[in-house]
N, C-alpha and C. Protein backbone atom coordinates (compact mmCIF):
# COMPACT_ATOMS: atom_id res chain seq x y z
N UNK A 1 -2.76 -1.95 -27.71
CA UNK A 1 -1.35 -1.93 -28.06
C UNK A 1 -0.47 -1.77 -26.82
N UNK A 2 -0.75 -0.75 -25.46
CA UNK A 2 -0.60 -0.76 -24.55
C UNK A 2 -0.36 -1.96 -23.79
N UNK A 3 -0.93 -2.70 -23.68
CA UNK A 3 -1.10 -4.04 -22.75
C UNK A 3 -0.18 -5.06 -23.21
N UNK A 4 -0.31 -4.87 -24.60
CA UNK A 4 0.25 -5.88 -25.65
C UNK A 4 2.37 -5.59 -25.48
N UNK A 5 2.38 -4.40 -25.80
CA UNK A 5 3.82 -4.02 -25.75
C UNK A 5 4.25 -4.24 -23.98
N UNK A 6 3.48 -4.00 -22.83
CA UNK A 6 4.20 -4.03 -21.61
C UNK A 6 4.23 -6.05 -21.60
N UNK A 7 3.20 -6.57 -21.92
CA UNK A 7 3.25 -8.00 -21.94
C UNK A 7 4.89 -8.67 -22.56
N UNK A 8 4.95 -7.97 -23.62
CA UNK A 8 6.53 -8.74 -24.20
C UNK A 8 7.66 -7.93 -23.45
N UNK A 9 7.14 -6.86 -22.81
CA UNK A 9 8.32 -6.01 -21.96
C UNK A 9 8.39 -7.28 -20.50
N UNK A 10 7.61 -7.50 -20.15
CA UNK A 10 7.24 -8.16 -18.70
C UNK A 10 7.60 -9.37 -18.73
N UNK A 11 7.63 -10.40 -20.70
CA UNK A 11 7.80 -11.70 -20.63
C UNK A 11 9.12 -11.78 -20.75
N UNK A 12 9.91 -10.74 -21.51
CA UNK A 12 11.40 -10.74 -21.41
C UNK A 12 12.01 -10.59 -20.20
N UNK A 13 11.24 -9.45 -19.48
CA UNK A 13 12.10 -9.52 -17.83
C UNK A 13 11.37 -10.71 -17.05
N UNK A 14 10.40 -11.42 -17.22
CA UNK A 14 10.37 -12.85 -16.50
C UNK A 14 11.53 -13.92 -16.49
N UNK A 15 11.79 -13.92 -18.29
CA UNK A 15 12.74 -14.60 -18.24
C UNK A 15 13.98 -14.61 -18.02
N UNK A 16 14.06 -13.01 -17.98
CA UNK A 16 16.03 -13.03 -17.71
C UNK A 16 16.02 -13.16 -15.78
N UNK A 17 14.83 -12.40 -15.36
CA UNK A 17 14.71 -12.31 -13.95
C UNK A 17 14.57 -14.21 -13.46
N UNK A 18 14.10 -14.73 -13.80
CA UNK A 18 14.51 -16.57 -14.12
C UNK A 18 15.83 -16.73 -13.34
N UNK A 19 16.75 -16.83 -14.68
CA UNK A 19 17.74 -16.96 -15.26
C UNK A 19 18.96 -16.58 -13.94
N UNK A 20 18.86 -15.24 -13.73
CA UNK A 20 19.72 -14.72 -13.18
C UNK A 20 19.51 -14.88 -11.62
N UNK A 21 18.51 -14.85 -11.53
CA UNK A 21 18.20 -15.33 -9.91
C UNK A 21 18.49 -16.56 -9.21
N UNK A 22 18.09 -17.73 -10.55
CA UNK A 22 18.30 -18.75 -10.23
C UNK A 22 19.82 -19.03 -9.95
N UNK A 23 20.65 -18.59 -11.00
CA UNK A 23 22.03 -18.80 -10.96
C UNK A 23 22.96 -17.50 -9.52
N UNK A 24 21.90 -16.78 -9.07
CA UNK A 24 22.52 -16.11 -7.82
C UNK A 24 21.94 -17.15 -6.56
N UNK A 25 20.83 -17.56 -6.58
CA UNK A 25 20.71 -18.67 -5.83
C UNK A 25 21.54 -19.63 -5.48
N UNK A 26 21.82 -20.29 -6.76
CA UNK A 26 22.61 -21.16 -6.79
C UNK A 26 24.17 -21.11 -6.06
N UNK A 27 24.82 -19.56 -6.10
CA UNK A 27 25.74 -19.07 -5.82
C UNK A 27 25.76 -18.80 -4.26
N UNK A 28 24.69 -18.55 -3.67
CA UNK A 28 24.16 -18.52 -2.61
C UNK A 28 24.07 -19.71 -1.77
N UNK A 29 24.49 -20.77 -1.80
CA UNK A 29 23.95 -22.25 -1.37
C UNK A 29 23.31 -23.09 -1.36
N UNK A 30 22.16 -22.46 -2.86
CA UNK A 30 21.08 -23.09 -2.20
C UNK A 30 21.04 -24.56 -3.62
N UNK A 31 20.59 -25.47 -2.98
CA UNK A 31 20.38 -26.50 -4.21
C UNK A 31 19.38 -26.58 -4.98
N UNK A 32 19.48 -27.22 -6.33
CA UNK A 32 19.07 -27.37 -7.40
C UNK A 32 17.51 -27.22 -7.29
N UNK A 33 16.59 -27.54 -6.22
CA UNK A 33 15.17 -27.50 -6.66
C UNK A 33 14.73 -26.09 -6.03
N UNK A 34 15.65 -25.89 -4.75
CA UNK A 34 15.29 -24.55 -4.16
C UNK A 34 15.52 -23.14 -5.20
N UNK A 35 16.87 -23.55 -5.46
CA UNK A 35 17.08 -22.42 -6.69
C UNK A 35 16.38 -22.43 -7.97
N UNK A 36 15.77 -23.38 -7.77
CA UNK A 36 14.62 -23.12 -8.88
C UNK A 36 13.45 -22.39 -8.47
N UNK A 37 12.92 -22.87 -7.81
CA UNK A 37 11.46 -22.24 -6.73
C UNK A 37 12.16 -20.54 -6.85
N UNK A 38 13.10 -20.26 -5.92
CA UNK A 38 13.64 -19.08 -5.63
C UNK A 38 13.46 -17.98 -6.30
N UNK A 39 13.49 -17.82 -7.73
CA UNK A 39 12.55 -16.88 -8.53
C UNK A 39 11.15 -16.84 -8.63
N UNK A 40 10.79 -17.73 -8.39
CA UNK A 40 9.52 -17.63 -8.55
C UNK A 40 8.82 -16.87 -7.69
N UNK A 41 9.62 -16.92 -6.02
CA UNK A 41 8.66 -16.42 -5.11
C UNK A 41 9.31 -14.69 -5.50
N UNK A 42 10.26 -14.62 -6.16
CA UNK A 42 10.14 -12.71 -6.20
C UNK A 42 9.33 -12.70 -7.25
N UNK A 43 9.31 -13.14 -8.69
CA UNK A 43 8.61 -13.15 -9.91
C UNK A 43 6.97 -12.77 -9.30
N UNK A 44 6.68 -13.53 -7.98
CA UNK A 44 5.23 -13.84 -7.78
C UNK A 44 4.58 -12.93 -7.01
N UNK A 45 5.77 -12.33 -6.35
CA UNK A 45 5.30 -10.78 -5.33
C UNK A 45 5.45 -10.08 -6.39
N UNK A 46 6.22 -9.79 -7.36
CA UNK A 46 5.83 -8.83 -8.08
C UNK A 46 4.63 -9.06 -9.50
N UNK A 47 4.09 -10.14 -9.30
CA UNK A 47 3.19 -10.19 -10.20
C UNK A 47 1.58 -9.52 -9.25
N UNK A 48 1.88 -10.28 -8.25
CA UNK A 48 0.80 -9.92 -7.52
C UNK A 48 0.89 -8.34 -7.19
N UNK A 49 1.76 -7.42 -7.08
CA UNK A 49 1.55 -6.17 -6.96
C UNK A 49 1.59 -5.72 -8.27
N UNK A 50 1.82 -5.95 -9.19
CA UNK A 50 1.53 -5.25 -10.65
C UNK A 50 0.06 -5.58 -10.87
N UNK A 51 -0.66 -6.70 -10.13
CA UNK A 51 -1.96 -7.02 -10.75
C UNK A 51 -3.05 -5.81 -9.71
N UNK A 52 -2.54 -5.93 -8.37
CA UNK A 52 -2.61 -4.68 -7.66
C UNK A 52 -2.93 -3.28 -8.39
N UNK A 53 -1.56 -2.69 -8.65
CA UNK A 53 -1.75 -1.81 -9.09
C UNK A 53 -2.41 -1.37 -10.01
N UNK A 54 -2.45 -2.11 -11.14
CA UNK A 54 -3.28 -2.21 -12.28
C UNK A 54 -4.72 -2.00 -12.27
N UNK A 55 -5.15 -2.16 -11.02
CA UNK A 55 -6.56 -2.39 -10.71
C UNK A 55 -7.45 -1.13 -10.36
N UNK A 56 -8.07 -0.68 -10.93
CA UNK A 56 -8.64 1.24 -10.46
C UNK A 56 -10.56 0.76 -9.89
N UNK A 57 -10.87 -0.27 -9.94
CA UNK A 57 -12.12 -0.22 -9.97
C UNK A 57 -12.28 0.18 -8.59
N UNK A 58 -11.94 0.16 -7.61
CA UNK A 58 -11.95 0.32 -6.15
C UNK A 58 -11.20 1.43 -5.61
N UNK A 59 -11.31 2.28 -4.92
CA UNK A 59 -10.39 3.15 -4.30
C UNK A 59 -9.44 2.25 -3.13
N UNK A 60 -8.31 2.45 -2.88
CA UNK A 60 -7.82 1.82 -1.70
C UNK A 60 -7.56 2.91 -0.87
N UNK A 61 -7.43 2.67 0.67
CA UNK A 61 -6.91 3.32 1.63
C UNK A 61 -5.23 3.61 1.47
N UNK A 62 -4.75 4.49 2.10
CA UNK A 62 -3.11 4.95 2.25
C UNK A 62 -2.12 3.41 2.32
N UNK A 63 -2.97 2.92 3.31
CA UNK A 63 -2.53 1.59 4.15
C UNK A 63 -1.96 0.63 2.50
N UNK A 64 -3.10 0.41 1.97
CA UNK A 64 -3.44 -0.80 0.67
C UNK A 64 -2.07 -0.02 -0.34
N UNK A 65 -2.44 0.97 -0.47
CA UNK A 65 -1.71 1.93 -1.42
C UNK A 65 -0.43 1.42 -1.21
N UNK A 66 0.32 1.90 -0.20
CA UNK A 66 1.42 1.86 0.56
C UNK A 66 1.85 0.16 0.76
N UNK A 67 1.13 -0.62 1.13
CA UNK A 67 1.55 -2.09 0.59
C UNK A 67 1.64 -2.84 -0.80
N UNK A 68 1.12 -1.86 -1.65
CA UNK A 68 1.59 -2.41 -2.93
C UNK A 68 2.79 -1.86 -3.45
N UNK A 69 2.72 -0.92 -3.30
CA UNK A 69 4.10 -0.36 -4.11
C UNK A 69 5.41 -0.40 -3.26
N UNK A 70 5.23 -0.95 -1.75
CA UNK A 70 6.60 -1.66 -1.19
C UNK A 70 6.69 -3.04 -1.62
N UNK A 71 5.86 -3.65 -1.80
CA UNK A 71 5.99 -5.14 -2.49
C UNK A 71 6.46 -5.25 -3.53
N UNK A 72 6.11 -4.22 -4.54
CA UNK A 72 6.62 -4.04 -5.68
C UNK A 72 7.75 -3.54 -5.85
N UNK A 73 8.09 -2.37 -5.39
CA UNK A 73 9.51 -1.81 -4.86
C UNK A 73 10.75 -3.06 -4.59
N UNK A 74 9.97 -3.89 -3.48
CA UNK A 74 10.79 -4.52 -2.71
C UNK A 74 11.33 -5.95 -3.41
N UNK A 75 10.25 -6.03 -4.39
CA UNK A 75 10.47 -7.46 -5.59
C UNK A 75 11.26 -6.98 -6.86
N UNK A 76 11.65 -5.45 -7.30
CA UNK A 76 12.26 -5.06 -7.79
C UNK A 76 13.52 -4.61 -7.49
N UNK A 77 13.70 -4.77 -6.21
CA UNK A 77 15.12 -4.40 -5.45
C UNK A 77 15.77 -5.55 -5.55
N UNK A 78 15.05 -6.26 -4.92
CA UNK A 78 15.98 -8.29 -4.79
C UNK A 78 16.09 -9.03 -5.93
N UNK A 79 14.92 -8.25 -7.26
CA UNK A 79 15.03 -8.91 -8.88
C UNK A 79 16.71 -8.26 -9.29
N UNK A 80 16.78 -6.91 -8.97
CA UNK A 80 18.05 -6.10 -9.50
C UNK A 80 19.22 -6.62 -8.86
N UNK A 81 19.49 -6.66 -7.63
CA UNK A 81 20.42 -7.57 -6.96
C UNK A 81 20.79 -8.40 -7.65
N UNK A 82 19.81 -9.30 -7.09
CA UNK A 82 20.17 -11.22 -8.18
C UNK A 82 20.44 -11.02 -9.36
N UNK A 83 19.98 -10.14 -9.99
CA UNK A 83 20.68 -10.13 -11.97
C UNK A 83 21.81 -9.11 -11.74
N UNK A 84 22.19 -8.65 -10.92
CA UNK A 84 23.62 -7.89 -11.33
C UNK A 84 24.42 -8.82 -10.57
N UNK A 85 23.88 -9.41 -9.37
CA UNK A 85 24.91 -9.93 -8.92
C UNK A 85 25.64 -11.59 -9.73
N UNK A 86 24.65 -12.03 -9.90
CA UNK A 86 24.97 -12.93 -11.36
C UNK A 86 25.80 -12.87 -12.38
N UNK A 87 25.89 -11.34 -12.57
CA UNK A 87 26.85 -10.97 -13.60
C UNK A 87 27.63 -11.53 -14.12
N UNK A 88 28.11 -12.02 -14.94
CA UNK A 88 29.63 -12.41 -14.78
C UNK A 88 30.64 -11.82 -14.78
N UNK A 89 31.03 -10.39 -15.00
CA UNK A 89 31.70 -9.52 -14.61
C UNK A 89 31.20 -8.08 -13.71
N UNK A 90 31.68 -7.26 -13.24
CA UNK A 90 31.22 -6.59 -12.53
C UNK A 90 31.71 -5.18 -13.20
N UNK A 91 31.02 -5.10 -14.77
CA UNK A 91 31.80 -4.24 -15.71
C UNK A 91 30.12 -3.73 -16.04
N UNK A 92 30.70 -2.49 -16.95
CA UNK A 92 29.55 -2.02 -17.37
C UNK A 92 28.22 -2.24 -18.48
N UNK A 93 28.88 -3.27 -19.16
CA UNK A 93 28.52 -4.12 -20.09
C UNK A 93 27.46 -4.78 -19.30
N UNK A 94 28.09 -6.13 -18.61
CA UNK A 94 27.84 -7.12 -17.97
C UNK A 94 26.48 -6.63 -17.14
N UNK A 95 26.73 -5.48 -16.37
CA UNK A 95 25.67 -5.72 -15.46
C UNK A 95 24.68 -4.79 -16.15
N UNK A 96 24.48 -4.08 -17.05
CA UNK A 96 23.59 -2.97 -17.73
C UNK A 96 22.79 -4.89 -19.04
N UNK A 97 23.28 -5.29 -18.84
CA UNK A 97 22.57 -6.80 -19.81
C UNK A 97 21.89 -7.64 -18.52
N UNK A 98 22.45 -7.42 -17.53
CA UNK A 98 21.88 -8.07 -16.33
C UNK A 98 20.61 -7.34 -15.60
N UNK A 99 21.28 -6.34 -15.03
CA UNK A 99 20.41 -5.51 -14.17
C UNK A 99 18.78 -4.61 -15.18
N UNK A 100 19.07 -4.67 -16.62
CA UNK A 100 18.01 -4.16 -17.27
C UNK A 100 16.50 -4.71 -17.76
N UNK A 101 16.53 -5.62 -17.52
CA UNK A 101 14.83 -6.40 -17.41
C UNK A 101 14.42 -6.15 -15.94
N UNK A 102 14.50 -6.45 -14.99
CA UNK A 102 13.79 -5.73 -13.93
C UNK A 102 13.59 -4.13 -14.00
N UNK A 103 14.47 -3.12 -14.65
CA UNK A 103 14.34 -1.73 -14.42
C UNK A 103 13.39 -1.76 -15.87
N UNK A 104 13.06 -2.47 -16.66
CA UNK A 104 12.39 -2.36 -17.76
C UNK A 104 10.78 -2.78 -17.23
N UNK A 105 10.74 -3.69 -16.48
CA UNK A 105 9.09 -3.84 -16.21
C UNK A 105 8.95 -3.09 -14.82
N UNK A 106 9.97 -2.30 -14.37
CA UNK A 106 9.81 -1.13 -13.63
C UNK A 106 8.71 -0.15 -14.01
N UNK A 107 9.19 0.49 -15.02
CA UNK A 107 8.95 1.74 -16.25
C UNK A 107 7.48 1.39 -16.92
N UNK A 108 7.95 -0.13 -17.75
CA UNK A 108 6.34 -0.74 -18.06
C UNK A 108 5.05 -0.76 -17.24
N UNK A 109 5.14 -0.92 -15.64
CA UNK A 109 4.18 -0.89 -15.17
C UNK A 109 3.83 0.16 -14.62
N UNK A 110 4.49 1.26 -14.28
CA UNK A 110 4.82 2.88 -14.35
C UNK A 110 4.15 3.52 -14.95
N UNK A 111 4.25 3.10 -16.47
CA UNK A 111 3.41 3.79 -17.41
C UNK A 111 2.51 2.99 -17.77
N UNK A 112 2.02 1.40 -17.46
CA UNK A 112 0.51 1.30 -17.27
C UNK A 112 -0.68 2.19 -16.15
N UNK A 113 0.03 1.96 -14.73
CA UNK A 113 -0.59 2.68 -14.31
C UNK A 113 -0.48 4.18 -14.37
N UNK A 114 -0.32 4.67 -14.92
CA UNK A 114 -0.12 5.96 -14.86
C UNK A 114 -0.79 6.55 -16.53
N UNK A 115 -1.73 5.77 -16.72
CA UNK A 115 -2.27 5.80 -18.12
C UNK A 115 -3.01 6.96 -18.75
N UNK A 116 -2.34 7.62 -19.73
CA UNK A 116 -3.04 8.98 -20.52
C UNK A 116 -4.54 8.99 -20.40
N UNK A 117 -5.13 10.35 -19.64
CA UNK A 117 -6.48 10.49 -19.57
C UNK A 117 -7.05 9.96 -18.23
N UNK A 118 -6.22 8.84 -17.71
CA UNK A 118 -6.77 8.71 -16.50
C UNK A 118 -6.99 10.01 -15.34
N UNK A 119 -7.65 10.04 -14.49
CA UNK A 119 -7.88 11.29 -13.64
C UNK A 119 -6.41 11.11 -12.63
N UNK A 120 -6.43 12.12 -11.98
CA UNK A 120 -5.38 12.22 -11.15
C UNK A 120 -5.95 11.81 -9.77
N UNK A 121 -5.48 11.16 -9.29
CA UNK A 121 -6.05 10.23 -7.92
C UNK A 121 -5.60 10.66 -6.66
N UNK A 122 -6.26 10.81 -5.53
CA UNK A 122 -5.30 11.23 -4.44
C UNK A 122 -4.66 9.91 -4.03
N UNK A 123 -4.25 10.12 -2.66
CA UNK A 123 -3.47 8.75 -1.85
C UNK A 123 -4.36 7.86 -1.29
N UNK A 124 -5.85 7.50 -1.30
CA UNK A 124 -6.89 6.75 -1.21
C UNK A 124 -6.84 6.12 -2.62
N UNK A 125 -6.77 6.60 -3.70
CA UNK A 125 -7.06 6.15 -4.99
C UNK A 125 -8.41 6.63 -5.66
N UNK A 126 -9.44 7.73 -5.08
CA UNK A 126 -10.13 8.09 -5.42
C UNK A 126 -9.81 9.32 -6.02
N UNK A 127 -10.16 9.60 -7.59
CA UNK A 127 -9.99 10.60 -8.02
C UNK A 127 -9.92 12.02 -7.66
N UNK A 128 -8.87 12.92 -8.02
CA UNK A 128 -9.28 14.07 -6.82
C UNK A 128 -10.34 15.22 -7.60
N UNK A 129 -11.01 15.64 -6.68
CA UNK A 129 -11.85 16.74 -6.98
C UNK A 129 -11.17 17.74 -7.67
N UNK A 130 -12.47 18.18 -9.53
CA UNK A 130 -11.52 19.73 -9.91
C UNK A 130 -11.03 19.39 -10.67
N UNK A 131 -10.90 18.17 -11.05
CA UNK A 131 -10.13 18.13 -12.55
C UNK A 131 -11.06 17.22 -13.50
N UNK A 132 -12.49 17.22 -13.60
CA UNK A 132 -13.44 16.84 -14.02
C UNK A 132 -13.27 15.49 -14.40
N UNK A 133 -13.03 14.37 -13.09
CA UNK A 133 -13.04 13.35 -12.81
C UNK A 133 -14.42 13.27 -11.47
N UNK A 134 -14.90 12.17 -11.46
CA UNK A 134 -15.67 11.89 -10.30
C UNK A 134 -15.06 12.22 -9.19
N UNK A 135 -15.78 12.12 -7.96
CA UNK A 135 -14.95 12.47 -6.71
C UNK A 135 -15.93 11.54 -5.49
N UNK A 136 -14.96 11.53 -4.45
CA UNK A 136 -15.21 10.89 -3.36
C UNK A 136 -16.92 11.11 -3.14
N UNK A 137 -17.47 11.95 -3.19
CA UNK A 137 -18.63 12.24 -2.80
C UNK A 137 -19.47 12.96 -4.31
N UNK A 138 -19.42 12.33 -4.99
CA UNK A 138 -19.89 12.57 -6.47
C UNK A 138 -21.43 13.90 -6.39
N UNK A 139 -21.09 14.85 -7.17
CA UNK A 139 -22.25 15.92 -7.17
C UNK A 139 -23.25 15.44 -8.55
N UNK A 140 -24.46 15.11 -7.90
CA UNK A 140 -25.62 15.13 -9.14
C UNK A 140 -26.70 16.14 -9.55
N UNK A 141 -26.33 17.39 -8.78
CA UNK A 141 -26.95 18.16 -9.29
C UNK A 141 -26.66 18.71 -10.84
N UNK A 142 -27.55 19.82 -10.81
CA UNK A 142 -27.90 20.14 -12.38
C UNK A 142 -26.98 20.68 -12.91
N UNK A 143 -25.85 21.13 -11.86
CA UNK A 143 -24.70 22.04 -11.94
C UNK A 143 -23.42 21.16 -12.48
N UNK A 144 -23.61 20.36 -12.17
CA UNK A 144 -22.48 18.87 -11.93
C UNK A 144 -22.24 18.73 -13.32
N UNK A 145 -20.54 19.32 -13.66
CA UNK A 145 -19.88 19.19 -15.61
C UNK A 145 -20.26 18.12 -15.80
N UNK A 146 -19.78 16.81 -15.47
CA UNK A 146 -20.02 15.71 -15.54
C UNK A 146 -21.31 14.95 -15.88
N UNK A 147 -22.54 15.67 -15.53
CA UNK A 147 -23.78 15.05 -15.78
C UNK A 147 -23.92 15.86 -16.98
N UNK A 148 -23.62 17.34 -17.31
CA UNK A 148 -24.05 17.84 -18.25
C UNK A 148 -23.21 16.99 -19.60
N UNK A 149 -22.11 16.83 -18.94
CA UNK A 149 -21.26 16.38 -20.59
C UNK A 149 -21.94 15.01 -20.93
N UNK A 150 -22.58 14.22 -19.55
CA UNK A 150 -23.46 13.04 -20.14
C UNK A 150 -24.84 13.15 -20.73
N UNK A 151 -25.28 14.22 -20.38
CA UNK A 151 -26.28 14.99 -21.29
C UNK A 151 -25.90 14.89 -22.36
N UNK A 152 -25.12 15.26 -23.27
CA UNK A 152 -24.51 16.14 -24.43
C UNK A 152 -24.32 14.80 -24.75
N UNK A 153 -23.42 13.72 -24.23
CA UNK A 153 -23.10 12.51 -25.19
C UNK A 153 -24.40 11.90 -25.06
N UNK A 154 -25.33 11.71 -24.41
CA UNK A 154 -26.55 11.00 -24.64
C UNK A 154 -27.34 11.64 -25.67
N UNK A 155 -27.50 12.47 -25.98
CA UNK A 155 -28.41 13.25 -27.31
C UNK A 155 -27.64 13.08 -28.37
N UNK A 156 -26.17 13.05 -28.56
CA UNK A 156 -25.67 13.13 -29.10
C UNK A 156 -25.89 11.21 -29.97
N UNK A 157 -25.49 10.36 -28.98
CA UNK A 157 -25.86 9.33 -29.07
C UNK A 157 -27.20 8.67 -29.43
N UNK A 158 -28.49 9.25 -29.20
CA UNK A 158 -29.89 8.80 -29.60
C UNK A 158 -30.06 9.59 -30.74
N UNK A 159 -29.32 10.44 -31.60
CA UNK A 159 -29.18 11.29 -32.28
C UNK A 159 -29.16 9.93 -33.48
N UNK A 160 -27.82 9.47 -33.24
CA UNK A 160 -27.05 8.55 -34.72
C UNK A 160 -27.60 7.33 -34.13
N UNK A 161 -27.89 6.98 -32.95
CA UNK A 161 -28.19 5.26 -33.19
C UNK A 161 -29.68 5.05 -32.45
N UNK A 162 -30.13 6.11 -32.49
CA UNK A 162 -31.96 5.89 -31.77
C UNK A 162 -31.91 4.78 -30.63
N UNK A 163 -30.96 5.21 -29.62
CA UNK A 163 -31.27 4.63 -28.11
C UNK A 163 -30.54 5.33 -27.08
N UNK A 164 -30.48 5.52 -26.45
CA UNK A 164 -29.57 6.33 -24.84
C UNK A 164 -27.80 5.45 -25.15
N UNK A 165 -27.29 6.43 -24.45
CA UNK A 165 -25.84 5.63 -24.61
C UNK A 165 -25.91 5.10 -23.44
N UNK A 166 -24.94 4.17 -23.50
CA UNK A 166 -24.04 3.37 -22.43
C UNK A 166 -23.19 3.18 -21.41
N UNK A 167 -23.29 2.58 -20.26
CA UNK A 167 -22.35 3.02 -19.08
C UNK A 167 -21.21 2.58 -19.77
N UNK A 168 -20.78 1.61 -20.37
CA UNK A 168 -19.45 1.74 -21.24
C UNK A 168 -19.08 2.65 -21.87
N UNK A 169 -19.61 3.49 -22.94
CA UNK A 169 -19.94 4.44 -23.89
C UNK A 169 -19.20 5.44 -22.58
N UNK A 170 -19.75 6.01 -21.83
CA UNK A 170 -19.31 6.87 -20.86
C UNK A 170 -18.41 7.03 -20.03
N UNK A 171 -18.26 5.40 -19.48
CA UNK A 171 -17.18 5.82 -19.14
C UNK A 171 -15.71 6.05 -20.00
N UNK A 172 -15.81 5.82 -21.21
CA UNK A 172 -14.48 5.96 -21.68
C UNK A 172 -14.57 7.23 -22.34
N UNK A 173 -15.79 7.53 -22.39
CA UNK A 173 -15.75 9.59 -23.39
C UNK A 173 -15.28 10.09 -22.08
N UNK A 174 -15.53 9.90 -21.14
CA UNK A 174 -15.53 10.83 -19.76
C UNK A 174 -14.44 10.51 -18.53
N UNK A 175 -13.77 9.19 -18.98
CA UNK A 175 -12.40 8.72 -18.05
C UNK A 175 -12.96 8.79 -16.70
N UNK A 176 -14.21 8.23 -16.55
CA UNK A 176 -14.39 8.10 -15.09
C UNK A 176 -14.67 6.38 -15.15
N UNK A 177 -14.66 6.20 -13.54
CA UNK A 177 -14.70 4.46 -13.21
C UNK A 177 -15.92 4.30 -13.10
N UNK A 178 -16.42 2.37 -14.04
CA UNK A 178 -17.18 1.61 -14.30
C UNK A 178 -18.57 2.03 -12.60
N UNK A 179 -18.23 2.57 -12.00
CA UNK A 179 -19.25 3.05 -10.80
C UNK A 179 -20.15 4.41 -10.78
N UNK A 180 -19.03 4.77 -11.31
CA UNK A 180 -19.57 6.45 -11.72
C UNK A 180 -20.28 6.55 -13.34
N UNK A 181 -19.97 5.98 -14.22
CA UNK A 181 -20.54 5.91 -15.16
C UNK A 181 -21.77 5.04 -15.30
N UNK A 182 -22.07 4.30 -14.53
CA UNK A 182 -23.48 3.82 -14.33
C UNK A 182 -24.30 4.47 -13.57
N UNK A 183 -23.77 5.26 -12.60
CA UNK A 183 -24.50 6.62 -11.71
C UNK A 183 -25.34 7.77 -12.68
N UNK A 184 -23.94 7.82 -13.72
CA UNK A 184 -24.21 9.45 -14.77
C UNK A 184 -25.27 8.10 -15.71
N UNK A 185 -25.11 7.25 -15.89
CA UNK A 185 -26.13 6.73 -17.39
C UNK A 185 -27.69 6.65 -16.40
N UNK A 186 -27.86 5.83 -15.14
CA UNK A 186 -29.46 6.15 -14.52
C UNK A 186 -29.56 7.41 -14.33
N UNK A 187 -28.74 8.51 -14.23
CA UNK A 187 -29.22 10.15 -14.15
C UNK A 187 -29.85 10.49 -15.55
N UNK A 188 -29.07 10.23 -16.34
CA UNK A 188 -29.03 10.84 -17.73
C UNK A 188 -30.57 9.77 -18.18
N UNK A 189 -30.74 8.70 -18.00
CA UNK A 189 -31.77 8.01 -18.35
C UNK A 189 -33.21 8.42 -17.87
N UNK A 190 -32.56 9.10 -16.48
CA UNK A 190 -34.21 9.30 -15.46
C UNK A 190 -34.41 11.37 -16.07
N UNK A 191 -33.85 11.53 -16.45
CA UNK A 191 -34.02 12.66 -16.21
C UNK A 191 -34.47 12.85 -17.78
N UNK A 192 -34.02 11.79 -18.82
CA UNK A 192 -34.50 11.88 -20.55
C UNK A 192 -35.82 11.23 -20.38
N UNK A 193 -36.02 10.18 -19.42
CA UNK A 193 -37.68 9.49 -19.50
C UNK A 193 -38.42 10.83 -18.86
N UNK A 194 -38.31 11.31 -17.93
CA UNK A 194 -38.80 12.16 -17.49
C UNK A 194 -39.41 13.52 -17.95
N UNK A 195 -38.03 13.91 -18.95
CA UNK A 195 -38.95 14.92 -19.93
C UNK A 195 -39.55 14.87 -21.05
N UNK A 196 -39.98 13.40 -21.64
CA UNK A 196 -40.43 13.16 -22.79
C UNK A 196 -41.99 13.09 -22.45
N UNK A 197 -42.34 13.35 -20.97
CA UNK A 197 -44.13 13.25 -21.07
C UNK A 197 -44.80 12.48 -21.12
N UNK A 198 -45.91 12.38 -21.64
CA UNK A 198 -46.99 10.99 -21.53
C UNK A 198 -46.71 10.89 -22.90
């Protein structure tokens, strides 16, 4: 439902961000095929940093971090411009109908990434230690919450469907990334073959 509601949030500000750019282009000097193109190339930096951001399977460095969200920033600054400046009046009406699809897939992609249950990440993008998310240097000992709670869903799991659960299965009981949940399912697997004996 998530994906679904920012999608019609994102296709409405495509199109007014269109619209209004093109016709500040136009206002700008530029002719008919350029001012067409001309949205596209902000539309396209900010698609490419929303697809960026969106993306958790990888940790990024400060550096990566820090170039997406000025791209994005920076394709949302020149989207807001061009639709207020388009305006046709410079009233409060006018530019709150103008300037509000870019500040709308602002917010939308805001609160994609920033998604309920996800772990709290440092400025690398790797989850931070302590809030029973994986961490940079993942603990597999016997002590480790994380392996025990995959304990608990794996018994729990061969319990009702007579087989070991799943690195899918896990990672979404446990909000850790598709890397770490295949780590905890060969722990949880080697350590259930292991005590069942000959």
């Amino acid at each position: 439902m998530r994906p679904l509601c920012a999608l019609v949030v994102a296709g409405v500000a495509a199109y007014a961000s269109y619209v209004h750019p093109r016709k500040f282009a136009l206002q700008g000097g530029a002719d008919s095929v350029s001012a067409s193109l001309w949205p596209l190339s902000v539309d396209g930096l900010l698609l490419l940093a929303t697809a960026g951001l969106l993306e958790h399977a990888e940790p990024r460095t400060r550096r990566s971090r820090w170039s997406l969200w000025s791209a994005f920033f920076l394709g949302i600054a020149v989207s807001l411009a061009a639709n207020i400046a388009a305006a046709p009046a410079l009233e409060w009406k006018p530019v709150l109908v103008a300037g509000w699809p870019p500040v709308a897939l602002l917010l939308s992609v805001e609160l994609l990434v920033h998604r309920p249950g996800d772990p709290v990440r440092d400025e690398t993008g790797w989850p931070k230690k302590g809030n029973g998310a994986e961490g940079r240097e993942p603990e597999h000992g016997a002590d480790d919450p994380l392996l025990q709670r995959a304990k608990m869903l794996d018994a729990r799991h061969r319990e009702r469907h007579q087989r070991p659960v799943s690195a899918e299965t896990l990672r979404k009981e446990l909000h850790v990334g598709a890397r770490r949940s295949r780590e905890l399912t060969a722990l949880v697997r080697r350590n259930g073959s292991s005590g069942q004996g000959p």
